[in-house]
N, C-alpha and C. Protein backbone atom coordinates (compact mmCIF):
# COMPACT_ATOMS: atom_id res chain seq x y z
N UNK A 1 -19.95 3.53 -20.03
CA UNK A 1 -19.25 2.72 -19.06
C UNK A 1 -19.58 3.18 -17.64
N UNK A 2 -19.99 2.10 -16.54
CA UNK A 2 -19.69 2.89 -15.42
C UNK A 2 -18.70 3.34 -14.71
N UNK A 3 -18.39 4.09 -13.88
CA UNK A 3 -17.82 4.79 -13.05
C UNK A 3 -17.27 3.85 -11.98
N UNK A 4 -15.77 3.45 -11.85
CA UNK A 4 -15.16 2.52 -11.03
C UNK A 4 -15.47 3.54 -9.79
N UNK A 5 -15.08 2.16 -8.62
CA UNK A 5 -15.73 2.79 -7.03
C UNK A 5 -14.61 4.03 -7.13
N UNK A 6 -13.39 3.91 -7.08
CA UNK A 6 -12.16 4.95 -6.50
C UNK A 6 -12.45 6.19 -7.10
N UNK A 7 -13.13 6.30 -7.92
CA UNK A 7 -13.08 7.32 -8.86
C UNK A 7 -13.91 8.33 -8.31
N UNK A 8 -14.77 7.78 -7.20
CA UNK A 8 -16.10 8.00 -6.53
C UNK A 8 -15.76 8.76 -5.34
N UNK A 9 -14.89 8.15 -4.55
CA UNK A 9 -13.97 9.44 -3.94
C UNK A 9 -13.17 10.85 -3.98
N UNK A 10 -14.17 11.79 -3.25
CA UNK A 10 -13.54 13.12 -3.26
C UNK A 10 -12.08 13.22 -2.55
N UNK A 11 -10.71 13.22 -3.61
CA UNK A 11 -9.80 13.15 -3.59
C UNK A 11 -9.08 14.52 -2.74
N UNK A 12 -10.10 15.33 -2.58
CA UNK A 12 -9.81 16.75 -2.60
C UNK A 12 -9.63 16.46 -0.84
N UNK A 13 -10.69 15.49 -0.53
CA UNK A 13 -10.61 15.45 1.14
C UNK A 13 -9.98 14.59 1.91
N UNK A 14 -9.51 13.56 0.87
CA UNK A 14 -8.43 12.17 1.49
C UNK A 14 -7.72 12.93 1.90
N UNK A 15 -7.57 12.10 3.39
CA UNK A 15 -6.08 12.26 4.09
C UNK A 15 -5.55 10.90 3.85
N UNK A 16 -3.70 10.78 4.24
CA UNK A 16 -3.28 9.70 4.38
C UNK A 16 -3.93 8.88 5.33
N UNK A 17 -4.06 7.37 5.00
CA UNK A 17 -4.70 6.05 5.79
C UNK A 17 -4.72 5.13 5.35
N UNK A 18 -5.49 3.89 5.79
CA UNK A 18 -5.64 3.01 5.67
C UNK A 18 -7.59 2.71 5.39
N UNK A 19 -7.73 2.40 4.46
CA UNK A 19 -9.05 2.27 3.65
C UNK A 19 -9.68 1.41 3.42
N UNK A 20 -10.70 0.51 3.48
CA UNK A 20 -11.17 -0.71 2.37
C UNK A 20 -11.53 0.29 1.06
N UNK A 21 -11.05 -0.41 0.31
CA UNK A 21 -11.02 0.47 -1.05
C UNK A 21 -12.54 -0.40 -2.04
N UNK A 22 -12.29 -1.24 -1.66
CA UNK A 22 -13.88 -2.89 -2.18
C UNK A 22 -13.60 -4.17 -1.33
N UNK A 23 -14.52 -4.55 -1.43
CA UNK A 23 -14.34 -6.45 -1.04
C UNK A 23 -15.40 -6.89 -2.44
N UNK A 24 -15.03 -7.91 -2.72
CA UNK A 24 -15.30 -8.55 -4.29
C UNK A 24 -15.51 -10.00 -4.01
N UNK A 25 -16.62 -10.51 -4.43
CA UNK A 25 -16.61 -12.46 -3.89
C UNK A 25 -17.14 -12.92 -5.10
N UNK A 26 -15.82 -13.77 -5.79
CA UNK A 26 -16.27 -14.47 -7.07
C UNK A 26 -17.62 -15.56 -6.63
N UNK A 27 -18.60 -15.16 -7.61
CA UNK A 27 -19.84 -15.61 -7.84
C UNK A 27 -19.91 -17.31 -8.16
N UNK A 28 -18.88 -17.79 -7.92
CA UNK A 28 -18.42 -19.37 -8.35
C UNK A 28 -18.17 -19.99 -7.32
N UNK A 29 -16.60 -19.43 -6.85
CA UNK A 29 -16.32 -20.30 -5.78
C UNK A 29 -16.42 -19.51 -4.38
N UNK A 30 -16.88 -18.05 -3.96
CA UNK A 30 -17.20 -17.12 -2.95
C UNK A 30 -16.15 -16.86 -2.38
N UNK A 31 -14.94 -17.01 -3.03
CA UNK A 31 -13.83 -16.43 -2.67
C UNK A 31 -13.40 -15.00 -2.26
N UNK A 32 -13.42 -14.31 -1.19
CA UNK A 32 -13.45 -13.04 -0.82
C UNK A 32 -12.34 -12.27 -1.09
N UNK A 33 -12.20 -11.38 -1.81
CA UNK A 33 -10.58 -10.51 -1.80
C UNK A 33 -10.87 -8.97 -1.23
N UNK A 34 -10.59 -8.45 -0.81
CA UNK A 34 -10.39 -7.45 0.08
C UNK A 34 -9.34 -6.08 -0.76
N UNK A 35 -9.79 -5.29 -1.04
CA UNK A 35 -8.62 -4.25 -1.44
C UNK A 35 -8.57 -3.31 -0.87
N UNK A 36 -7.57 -2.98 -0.18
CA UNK A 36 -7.09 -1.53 0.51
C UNK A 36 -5.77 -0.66 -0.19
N UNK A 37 -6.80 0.75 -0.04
CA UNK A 37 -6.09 1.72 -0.46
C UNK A 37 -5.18 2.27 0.51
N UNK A 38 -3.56 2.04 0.69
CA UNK A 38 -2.60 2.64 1.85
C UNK A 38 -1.94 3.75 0.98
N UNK A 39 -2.84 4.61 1.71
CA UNK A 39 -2.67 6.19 1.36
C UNK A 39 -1.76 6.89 1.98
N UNK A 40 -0.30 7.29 1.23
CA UNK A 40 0.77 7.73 2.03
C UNK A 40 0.39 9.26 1.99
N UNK A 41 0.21 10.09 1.28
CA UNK A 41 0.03 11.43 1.03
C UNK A 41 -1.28 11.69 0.66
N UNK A 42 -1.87 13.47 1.08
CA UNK A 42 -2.85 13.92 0.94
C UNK A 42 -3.22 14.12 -0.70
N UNK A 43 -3.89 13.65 -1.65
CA UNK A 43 -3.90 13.99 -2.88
C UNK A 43 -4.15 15.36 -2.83
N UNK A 44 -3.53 15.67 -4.42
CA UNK A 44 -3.36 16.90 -4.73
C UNK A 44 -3.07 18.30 -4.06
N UNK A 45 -2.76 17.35 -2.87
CA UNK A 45 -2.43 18.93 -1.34
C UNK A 45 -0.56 18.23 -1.05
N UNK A 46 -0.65 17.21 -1.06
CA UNK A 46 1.10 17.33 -0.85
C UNK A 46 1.77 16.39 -2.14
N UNK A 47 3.02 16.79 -1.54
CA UNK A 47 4.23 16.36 -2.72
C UNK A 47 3.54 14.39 -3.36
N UNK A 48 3.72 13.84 -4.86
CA UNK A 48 3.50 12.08 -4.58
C UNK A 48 5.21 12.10 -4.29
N UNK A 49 4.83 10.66 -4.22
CA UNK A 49 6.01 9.73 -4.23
C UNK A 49 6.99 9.77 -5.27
N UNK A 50 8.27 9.94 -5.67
CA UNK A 50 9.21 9.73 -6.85
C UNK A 50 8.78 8.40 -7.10
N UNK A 51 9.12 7.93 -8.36
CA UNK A 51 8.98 6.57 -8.84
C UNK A 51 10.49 6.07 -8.50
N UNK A 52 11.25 6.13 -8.17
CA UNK A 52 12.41 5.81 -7.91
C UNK A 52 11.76 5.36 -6.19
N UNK A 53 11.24 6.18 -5.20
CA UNK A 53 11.20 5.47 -3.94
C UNK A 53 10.23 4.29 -3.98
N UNK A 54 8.89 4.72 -4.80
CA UNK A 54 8.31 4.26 -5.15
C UNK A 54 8.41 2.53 -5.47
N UNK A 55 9.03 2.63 -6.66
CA UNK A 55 9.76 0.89 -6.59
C UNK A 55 10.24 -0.05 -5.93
N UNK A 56 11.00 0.73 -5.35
CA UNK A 56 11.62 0.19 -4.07
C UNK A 56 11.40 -0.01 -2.87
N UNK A 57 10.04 0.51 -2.69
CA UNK A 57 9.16 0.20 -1.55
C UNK A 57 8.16 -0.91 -1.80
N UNK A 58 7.95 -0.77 -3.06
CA UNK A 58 7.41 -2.27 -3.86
C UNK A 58 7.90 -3.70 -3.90
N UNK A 59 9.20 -3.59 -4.11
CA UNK A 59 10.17 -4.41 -4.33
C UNK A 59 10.75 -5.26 -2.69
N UNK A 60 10.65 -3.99 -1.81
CA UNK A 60 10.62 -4.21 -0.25
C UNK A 60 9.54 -5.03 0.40
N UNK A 61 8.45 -4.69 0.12
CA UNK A 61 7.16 -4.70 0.88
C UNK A 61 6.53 -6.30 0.49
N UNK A 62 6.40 -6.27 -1.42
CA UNK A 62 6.38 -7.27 -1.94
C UNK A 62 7.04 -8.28 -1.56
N UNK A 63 8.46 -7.81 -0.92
CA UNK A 63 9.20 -9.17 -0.60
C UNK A 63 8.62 -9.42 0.70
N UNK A 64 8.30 -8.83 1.54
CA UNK A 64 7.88 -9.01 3.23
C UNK A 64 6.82 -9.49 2.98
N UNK A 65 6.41 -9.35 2.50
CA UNK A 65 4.59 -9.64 2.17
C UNK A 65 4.77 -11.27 2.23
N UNK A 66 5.49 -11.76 0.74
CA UNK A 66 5.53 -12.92 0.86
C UNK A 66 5.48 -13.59 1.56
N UNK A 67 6.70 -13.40 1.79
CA UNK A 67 7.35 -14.00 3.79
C UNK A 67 6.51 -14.50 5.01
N UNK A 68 5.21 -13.49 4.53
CA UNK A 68 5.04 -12.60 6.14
C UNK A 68 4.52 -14.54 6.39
N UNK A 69 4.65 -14.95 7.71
CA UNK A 69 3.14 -16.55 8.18
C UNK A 69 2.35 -15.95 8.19
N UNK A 70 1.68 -15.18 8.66
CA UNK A 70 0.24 -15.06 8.67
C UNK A 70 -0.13 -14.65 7.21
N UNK A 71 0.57 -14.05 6.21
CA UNK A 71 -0.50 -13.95 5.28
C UNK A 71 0.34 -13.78 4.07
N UNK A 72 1.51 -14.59 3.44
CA UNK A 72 2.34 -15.55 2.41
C UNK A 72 1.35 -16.12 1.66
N UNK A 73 0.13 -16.22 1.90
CA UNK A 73 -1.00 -17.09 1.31
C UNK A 73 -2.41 -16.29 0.82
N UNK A 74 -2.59 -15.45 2.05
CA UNK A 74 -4.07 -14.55 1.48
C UNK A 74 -3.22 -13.58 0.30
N UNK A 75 -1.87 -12.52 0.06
CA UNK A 75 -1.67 -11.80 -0.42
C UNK A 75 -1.52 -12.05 -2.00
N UNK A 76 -2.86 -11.41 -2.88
CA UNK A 76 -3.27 -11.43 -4.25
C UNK A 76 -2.19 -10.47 -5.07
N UNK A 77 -2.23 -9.26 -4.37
CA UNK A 77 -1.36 -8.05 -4.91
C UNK A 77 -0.89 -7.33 -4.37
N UNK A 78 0.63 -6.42 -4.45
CA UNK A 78 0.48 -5.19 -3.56
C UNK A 78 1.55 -4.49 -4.90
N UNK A 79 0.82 -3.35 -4.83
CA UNK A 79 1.46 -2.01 -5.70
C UNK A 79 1.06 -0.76 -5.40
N UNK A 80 2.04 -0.14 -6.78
CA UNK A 80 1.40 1.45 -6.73
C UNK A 80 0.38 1.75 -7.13
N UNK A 81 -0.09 2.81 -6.69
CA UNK A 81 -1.10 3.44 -7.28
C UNK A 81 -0.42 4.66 -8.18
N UNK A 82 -1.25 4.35 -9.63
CA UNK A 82 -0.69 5.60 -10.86
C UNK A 82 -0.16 6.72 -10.52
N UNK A 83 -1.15 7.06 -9.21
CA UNK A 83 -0.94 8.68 -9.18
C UNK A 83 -0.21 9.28 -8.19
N UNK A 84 1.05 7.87 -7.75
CA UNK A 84 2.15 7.94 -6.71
C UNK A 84 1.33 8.59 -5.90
N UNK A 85 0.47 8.35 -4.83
CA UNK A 85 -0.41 9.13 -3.51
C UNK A 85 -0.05 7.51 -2.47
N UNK A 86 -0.02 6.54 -2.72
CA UNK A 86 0.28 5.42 -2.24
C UNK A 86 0.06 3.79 -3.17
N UNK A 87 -0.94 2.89 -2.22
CA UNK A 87 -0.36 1.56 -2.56
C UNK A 87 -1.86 0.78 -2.47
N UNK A 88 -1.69 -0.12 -3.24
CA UNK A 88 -2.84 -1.16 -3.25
C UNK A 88 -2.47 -2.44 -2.80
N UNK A 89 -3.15 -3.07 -1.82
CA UNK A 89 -3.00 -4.05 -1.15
C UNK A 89 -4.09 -4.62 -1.21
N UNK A 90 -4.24 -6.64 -1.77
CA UNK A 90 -5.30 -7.36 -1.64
C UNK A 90 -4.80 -8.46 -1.59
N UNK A 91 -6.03 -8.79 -0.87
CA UNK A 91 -5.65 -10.23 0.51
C UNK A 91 -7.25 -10.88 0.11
N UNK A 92 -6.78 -12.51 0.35
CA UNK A 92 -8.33 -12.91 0.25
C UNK A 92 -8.53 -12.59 2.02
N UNK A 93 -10.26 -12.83 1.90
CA UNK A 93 -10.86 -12.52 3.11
C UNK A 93 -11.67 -11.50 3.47
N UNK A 94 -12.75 -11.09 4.02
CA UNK A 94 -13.05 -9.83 4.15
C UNK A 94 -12.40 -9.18 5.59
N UNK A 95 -12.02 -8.11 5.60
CA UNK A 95 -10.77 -7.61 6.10
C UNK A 95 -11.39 -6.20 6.63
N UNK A 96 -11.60 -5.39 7.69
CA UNK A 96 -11.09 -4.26 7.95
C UNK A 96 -9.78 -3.86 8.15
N UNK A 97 -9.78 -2.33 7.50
CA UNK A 97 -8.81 -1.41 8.23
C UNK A 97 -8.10 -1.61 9.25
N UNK A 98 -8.52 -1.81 10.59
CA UNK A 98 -8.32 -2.03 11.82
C UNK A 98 -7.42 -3.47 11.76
N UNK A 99 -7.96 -5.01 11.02
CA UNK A 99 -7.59 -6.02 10.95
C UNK A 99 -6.08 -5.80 10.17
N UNK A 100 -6.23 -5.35 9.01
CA UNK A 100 -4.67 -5.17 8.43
C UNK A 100 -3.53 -3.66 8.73
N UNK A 101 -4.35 -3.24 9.39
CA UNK A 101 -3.25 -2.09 10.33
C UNK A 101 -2.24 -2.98 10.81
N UNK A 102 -2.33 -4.08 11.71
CA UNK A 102 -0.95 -4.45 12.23
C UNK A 102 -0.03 -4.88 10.93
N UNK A 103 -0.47 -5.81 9.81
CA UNK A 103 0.38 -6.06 9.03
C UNK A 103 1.13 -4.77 8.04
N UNK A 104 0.15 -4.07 7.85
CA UNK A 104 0.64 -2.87 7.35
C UNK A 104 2.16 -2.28 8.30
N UNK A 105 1.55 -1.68 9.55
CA UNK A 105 2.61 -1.72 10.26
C UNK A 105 4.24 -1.98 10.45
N UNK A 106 3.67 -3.72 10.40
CA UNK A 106 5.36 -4.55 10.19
C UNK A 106 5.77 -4.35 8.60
N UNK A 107 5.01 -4.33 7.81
CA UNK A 107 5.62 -4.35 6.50
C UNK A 107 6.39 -3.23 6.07
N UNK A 108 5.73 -1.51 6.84
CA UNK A 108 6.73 -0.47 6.63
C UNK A 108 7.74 -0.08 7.42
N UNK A 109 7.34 -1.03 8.54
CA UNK A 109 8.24 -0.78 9.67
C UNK A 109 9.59 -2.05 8.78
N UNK A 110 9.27 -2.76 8.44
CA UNK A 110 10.60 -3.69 8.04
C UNK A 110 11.19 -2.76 6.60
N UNK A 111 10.45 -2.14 5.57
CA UNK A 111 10.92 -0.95 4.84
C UNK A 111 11.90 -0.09 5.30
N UNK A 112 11.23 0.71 6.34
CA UNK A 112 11.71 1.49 7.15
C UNK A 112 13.65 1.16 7.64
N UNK A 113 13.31 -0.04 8.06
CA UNK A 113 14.88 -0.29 8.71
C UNK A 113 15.72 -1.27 7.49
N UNK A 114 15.38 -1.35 6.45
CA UNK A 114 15.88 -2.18 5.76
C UNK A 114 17.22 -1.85 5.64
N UNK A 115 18.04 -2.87 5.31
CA UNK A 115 19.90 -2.58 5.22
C UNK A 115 19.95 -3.30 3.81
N UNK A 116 21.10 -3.12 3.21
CA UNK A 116 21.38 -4.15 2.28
C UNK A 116 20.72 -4.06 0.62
N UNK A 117 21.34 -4.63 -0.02
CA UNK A 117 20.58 -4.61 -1.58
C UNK A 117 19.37 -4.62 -1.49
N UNK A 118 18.11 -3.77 -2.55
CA UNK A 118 16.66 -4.34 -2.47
C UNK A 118 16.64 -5.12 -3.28
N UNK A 119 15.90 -5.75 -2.18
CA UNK A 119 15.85 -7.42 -3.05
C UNK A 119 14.98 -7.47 -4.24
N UNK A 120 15.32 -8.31 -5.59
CA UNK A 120 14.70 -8.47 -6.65
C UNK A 120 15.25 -7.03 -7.63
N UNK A 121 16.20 -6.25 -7.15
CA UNK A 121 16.56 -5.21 -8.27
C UNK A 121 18.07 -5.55 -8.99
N UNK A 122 18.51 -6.45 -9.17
CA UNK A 122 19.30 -6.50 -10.72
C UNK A 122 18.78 -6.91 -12.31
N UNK A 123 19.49 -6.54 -13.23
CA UNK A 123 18.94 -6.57 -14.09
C UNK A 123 18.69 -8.14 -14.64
N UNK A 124 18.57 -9.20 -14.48
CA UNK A 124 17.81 -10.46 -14.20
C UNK A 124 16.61 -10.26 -13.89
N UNK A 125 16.37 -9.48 -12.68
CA UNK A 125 15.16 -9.54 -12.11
C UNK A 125 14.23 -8.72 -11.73
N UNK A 126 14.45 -7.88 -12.72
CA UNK A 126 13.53 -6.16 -12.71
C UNK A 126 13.83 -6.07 -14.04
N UNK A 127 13.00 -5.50 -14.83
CA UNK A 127 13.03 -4.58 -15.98
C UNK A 127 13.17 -3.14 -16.00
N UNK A 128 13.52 -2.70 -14.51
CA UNK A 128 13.97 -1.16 -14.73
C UNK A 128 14.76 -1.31 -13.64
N UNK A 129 15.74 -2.22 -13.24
CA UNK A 129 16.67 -2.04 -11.86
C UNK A 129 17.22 -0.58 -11.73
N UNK A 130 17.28 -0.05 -12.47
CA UNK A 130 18.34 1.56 -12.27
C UNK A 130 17.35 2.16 -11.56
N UNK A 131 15.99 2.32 -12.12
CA UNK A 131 14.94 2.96 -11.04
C UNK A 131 14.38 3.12 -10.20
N UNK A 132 15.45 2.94 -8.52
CA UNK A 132 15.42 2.17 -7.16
C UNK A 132 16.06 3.22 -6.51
N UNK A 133 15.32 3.70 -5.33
CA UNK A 133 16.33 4.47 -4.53
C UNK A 133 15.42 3.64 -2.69
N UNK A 134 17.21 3.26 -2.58
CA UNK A 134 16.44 2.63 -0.99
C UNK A 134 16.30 3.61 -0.32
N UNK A 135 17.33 4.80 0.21
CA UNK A 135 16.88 5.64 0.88
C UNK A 135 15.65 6.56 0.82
N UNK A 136 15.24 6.60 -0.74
CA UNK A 136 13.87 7.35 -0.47
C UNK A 136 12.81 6.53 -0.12
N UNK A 137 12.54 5.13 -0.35
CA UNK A 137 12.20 3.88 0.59
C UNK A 137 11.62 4.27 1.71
N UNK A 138 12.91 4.13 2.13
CA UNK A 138 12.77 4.38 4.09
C UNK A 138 12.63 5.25 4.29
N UNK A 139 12.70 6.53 3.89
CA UNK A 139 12.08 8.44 4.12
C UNK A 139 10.67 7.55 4.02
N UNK A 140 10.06 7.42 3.00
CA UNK A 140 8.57 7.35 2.55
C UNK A 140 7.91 6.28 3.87
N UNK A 141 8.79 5.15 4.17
CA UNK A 141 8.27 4.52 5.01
C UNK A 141 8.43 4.98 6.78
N UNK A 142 9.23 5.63 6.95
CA UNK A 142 9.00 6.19 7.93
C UNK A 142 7.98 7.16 8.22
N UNK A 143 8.37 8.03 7.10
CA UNK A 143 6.86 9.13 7.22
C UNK A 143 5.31 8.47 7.29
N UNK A 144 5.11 7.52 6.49
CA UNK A 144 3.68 6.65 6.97
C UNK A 144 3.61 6.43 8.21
N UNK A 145 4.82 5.51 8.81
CA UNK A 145 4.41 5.23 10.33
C UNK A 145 4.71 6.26 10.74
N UNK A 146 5.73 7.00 11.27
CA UNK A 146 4.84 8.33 11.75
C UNK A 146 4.04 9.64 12.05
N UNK A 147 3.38 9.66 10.80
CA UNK A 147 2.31 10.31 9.86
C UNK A 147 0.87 9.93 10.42
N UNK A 148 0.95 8.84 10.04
CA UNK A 148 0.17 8.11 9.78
C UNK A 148 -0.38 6.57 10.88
N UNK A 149 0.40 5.74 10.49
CA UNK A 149 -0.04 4.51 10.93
C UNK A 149 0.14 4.53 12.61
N UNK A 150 1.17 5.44 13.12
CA UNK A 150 1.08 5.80 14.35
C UNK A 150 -0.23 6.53 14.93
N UNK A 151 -1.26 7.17 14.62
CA UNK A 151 -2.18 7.90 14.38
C UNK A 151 -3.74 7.54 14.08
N UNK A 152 -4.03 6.18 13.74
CA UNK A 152 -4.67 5.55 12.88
C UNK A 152 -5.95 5.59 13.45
N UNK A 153 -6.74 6.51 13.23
CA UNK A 153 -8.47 6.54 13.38
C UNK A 153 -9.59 6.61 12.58
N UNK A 154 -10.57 6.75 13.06
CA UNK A 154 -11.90 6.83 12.08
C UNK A 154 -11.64 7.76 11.16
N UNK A 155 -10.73 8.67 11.07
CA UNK A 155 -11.00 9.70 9.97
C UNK A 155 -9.52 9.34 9.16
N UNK A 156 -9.14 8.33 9.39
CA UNK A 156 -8.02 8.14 8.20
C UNK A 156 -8.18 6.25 8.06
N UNK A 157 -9.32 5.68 8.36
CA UNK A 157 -9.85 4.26 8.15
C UNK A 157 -11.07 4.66 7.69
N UNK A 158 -11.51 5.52 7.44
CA UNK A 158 -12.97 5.57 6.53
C UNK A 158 -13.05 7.09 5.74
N UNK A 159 -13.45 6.68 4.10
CA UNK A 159 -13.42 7.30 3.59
C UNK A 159 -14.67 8.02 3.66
N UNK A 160 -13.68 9.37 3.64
CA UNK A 160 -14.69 11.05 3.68
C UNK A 160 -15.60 10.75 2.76
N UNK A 161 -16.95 11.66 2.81
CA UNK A 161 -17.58 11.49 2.30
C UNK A 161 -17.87 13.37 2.35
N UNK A 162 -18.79 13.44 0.81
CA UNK A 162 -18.42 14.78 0.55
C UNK A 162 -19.69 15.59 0.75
């Protein structure tokens, strides 16, 4: 089998950022999708994410995402990544770093200040509602923006190379 691209990255040297992780254009209709890796933590050098904040930053973000006008329409996916280090985000279009920094931005920045139930967690509408913590949410989303997305340069928009 070959060797998927991510796998291809020396994990040892990621810092938190914002990444093109691939761009992919179905061979049919040249439809462009874009995937970025939003890297909250340094792998294997700091603490991941609980799956409890984890969700709920999913459940948050996913909902803003929808929402968002400008891009309710390009957004294919957004989740975790297995190894709680951050999040996968894909949008049709070919896309830099730089281009989805602002949306990134508003989406943790609206995390960040969220009030109120997270939306989509009762048991109707989650298959693990108990496994939600908003406040670790907004810890996690604050620390990106200011970690991170406050910060945002060539060495945390392009992946190290080893």
């Amino acid at each position: 089998m070959e060797r998927i691209a991510s796998f291809t990255i020396d994990h040892n040297l990621l810092e938190p950022g914002v990444y093109v992780s691939r761009i992919d254009q179905d061979p049919d209709t040249g439809a462009v999708v874009t995937t970025f890796d939003l890297r909250l933590t340094a792998p294997n050098r700091e603490p991941v994410m609980d799956t409890a904040s984890v969700h709920a930053l999913e459940h948050l973000i996913a909902t803003y995402l929808r929402n968002d006008p400008a891009y309710c329409r390009r957004v294919v996916y957004f989740g975790p990544m297995g190894c709680r280090t951050g999040f996968y985000l894909l949008v049709f279009g070919d896309e830099t770093a730089q281009d989805i920094a602002p949306l990134v931005t508003r989406m943790f920045a609206f995390a960040r200040d969220f009030q109120g139930e997270v939306p989509g967690a009762t048991p109707a509408e989650c298959g693990n509602y108990h496994d939600s913590d908003l406040m670790g949410a907004r810890w996690w989303a604050r620390h990106y923006l200011d970690k991170t997305l406050s910060r945002l340069d060539e060495a945390h928009t392009t992946y190290p190379q080893a």
